[in-house]
C-alpha atoms as a PDB file:
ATOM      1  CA  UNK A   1       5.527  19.959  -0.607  1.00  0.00           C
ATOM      2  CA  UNK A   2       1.904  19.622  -1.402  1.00  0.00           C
ATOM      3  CA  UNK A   3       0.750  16.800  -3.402  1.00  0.00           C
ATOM      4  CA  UNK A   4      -2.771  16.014  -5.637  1.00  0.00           C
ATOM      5  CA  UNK A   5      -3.280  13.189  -4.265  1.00  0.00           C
ATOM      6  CA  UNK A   6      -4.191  11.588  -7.734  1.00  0.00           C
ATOM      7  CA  UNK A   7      -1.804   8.377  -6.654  1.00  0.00           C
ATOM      8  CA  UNK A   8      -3.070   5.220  -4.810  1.00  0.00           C
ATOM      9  CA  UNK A   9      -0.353   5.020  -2.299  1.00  0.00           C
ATOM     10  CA  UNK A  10       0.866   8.205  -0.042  1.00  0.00           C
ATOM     11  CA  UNK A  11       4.067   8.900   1.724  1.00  0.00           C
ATOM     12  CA  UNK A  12       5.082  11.175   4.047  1.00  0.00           C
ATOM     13  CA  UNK A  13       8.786  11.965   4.169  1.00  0.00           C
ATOM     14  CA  UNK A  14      10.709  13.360   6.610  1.00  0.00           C
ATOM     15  CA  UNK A  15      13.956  14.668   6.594  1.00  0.00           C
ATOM     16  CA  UNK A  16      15.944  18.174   7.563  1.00  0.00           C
ATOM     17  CA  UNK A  17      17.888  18.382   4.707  1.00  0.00           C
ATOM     18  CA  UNK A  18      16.729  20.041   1.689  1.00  0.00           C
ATOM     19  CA  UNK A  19      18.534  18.510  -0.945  1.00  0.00           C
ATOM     20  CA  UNK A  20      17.942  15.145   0.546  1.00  0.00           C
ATOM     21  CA  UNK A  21      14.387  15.699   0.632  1.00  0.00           C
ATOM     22  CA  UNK A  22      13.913  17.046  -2.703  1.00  0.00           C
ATOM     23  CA  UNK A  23      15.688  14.307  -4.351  1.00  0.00           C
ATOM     24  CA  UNK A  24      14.178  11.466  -2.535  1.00  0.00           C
ATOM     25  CA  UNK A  25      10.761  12.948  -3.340  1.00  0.00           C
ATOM     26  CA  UNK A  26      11.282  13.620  -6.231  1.00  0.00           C
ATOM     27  CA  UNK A  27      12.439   9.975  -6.986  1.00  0.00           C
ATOM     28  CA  UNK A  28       9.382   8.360  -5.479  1.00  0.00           C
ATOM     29  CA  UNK A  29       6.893  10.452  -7.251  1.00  0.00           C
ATOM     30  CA  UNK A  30       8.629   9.249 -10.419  1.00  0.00           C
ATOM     31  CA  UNK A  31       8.046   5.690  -9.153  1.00  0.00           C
ATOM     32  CA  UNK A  32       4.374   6.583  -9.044  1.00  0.00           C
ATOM     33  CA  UNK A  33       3.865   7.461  -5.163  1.00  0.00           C
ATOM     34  CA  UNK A  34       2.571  10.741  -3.522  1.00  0.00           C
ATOM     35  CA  UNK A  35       4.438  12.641  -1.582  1.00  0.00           C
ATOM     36  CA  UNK A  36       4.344  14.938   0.954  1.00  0.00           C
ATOM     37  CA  UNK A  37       7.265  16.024   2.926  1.00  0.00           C
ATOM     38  CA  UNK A  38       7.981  17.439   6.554  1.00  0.00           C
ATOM     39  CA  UNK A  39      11.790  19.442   6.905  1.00  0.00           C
ATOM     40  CA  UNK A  40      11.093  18.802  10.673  1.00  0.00           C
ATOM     41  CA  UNK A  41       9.477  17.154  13.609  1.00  0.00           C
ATOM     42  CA  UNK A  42       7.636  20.269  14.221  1.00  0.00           C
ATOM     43  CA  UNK A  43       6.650  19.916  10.390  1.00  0.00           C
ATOM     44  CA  UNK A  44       5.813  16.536  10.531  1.00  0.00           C
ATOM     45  CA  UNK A  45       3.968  16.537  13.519  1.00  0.00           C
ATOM     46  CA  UNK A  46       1.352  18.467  11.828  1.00  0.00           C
ATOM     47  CA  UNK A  47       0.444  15.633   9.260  1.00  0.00           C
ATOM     48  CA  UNK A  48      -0.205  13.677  11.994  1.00  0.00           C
ATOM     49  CA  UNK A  49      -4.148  14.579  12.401  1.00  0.00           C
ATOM     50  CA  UNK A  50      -4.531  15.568   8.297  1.00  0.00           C
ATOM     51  CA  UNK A  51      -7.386  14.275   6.525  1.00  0.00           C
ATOM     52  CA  UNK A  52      -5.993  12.650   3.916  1.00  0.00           C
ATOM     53  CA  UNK A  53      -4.991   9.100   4.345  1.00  0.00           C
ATOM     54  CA  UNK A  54      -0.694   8.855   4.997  1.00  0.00           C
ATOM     55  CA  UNK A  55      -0.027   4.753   4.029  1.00  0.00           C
ATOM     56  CA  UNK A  56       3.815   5.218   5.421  1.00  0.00           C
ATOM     57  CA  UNK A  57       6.335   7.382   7.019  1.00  0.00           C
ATOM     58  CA  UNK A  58       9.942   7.615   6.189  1.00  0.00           C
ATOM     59  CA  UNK A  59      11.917   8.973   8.760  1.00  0.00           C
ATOM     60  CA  UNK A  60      14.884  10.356   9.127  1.00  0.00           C
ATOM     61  CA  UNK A  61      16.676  10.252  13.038  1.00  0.00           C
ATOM     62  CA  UNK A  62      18.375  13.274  13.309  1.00  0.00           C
ATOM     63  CA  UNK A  63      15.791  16.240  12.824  1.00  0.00           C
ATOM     64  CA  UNK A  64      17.326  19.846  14.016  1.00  0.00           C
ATOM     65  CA  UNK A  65      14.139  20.325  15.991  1.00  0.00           C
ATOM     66  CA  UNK A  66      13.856  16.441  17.266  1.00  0.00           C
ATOM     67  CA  UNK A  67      14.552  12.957  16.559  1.00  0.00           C
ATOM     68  CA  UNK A  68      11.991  10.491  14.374  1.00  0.00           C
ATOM     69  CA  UNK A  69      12.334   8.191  17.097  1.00  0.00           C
ATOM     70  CA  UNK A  70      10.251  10.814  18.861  1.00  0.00           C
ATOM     71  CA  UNK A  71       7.630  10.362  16.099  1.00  0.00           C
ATOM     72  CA  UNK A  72       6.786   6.490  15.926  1.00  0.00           C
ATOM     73  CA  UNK A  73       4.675   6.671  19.254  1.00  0.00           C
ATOM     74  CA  UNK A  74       2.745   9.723  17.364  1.00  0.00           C
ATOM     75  CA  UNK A  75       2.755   7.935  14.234  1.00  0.00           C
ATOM     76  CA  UNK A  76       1.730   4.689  15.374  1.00  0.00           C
ATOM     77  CA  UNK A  77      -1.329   6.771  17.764  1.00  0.00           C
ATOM     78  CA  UNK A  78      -2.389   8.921  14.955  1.00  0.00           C
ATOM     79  CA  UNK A  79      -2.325   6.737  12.139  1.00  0.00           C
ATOM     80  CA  UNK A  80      -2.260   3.195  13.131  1.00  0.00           C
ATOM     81  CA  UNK A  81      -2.660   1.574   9.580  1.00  0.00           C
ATOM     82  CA  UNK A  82       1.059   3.228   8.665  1.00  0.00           C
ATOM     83  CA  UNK A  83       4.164   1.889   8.008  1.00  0.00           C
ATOM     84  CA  UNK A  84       6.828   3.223   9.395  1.00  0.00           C
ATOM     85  CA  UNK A  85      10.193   3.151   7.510  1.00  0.00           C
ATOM     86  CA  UNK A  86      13.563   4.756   8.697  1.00  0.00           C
ATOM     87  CA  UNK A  87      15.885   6.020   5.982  1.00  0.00           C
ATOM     88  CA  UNK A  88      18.856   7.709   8.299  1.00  0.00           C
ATOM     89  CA  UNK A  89      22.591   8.230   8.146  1.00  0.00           C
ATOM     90  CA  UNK A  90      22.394   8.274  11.819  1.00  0.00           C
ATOM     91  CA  UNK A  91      24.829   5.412  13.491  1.00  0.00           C
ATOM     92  CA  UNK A  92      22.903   4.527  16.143  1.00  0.00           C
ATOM     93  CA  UNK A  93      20.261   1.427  15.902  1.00  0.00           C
ATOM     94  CA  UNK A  94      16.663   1.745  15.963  1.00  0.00           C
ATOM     95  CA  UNK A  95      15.556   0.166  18.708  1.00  0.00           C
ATOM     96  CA  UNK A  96      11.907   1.070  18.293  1.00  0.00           C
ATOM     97  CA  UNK A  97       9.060  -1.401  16.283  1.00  0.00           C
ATOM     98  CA  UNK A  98       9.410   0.326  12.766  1.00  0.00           C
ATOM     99  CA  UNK A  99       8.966  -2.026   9.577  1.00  0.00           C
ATOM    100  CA  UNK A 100      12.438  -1.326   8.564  1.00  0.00           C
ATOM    101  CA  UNK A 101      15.607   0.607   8.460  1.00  0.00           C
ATOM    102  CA  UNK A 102      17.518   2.092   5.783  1.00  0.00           C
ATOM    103  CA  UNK A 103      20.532   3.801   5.581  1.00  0.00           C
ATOM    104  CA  UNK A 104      21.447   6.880   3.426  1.00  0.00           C
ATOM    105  CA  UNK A 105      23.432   5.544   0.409  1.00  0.00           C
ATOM    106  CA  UNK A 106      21.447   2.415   0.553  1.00  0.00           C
ATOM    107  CA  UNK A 107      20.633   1.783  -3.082  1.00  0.00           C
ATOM    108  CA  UNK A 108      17.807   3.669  -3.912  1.00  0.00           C
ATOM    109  CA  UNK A 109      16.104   0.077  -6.069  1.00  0.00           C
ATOM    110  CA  UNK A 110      16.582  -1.829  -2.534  1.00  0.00           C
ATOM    111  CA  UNK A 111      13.831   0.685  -0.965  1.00  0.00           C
ATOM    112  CA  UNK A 112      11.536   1.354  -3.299  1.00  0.00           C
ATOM    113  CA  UNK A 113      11.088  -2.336  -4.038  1.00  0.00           C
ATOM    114  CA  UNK A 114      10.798  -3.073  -0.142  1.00  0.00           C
ATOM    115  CA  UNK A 115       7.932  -0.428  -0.375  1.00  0.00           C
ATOM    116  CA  UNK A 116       6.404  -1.175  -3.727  1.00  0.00           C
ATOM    117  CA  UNK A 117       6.156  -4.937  -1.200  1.00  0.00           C
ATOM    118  CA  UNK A 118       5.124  -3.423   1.780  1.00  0.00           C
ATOM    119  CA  UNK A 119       2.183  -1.190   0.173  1.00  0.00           C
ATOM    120  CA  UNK A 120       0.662  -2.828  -2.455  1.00  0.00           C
ATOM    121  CA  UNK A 121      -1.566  -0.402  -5.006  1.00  0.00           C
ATOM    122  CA  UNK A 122      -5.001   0.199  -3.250  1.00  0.00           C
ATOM    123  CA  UNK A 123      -7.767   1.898  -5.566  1.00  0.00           C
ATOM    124  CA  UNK A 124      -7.803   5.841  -4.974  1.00  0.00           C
ATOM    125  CA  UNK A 125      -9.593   7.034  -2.333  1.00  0.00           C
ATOM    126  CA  UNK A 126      -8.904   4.070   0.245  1.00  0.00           C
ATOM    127  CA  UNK A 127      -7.004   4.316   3.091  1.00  0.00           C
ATOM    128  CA  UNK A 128      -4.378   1.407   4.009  1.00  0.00           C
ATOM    129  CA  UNK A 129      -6.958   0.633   6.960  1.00  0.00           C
ATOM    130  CA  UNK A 130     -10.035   0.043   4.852  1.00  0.00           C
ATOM    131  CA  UNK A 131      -8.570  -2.015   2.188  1.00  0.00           C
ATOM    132  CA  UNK A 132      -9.764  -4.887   3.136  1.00  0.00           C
ATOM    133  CA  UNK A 133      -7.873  -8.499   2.175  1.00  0.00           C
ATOM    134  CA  UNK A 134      -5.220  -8.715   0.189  1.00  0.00           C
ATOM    135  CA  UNK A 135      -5.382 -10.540  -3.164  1.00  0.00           C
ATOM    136  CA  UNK A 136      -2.452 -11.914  -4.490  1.00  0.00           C
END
């Protein structure tokens, strides 16, 4: 899914299944954030070195082609100013440094608040690693 980038705050999602994917988009963009999605690791691997700035990653663990766990070493290399978030029906625990976990069926308010926290609105244009301080 390509984006216009006309929002302050970008996130790429990744997860396999379609449906999944669509809606969760789709639900973000309605709470004002761009989107951009990846079905796979192969798919999101290829944000990784885009030009425009990526402020977070949701994840998903179980990928067809790979696991997300796979990704936060990537993620964290390529774009070290983003946030990584897991959103996963997978049982297992993430034991990797991400900024949180969520699981599917989570309420949907309970992440997007955590995020609407976690990024705060930057003017357009910025990236997350040249917004300088924070104001309250």
């Amino acid at each position: 899914m390509e984006t216009s980038w006309t929002f302050g705050r970008c996130l790429l999602l990744v997860e396999d299944d379609p449906s999944n994917r669509m809606t969760l988009a789709a639900l973000l963009e309605e709470a004002g954030f761009a989107v951009v999605t990846a079905g796979s690791y192969s798919e999101a691997e290829k944000w990784l070195n885009h030009p425009r700035p990526i402020d977070a990653v949701l994840l998903d663990q179980s990928l067809g082609d790979g696991f997300g766990t796979g990704l936060i070493p990537l993620v964290r290399h390529h774009m070290p100013g983003a946030k990584v978030v897991f959103v996963t029906g997978a049982d297992s625990a993430i034991d990797m440094p991400v900024d949180a976990v969520f699981r599917k069926g989570d309420h949907f308010e309970a992440l997007l608040a955590f995020l609407f926290k976690l990024l705060p609105q930057r003017p357009l244009g910025m990236s997350s690693a040249s917004q300088g301080p924070r104001r309250p």
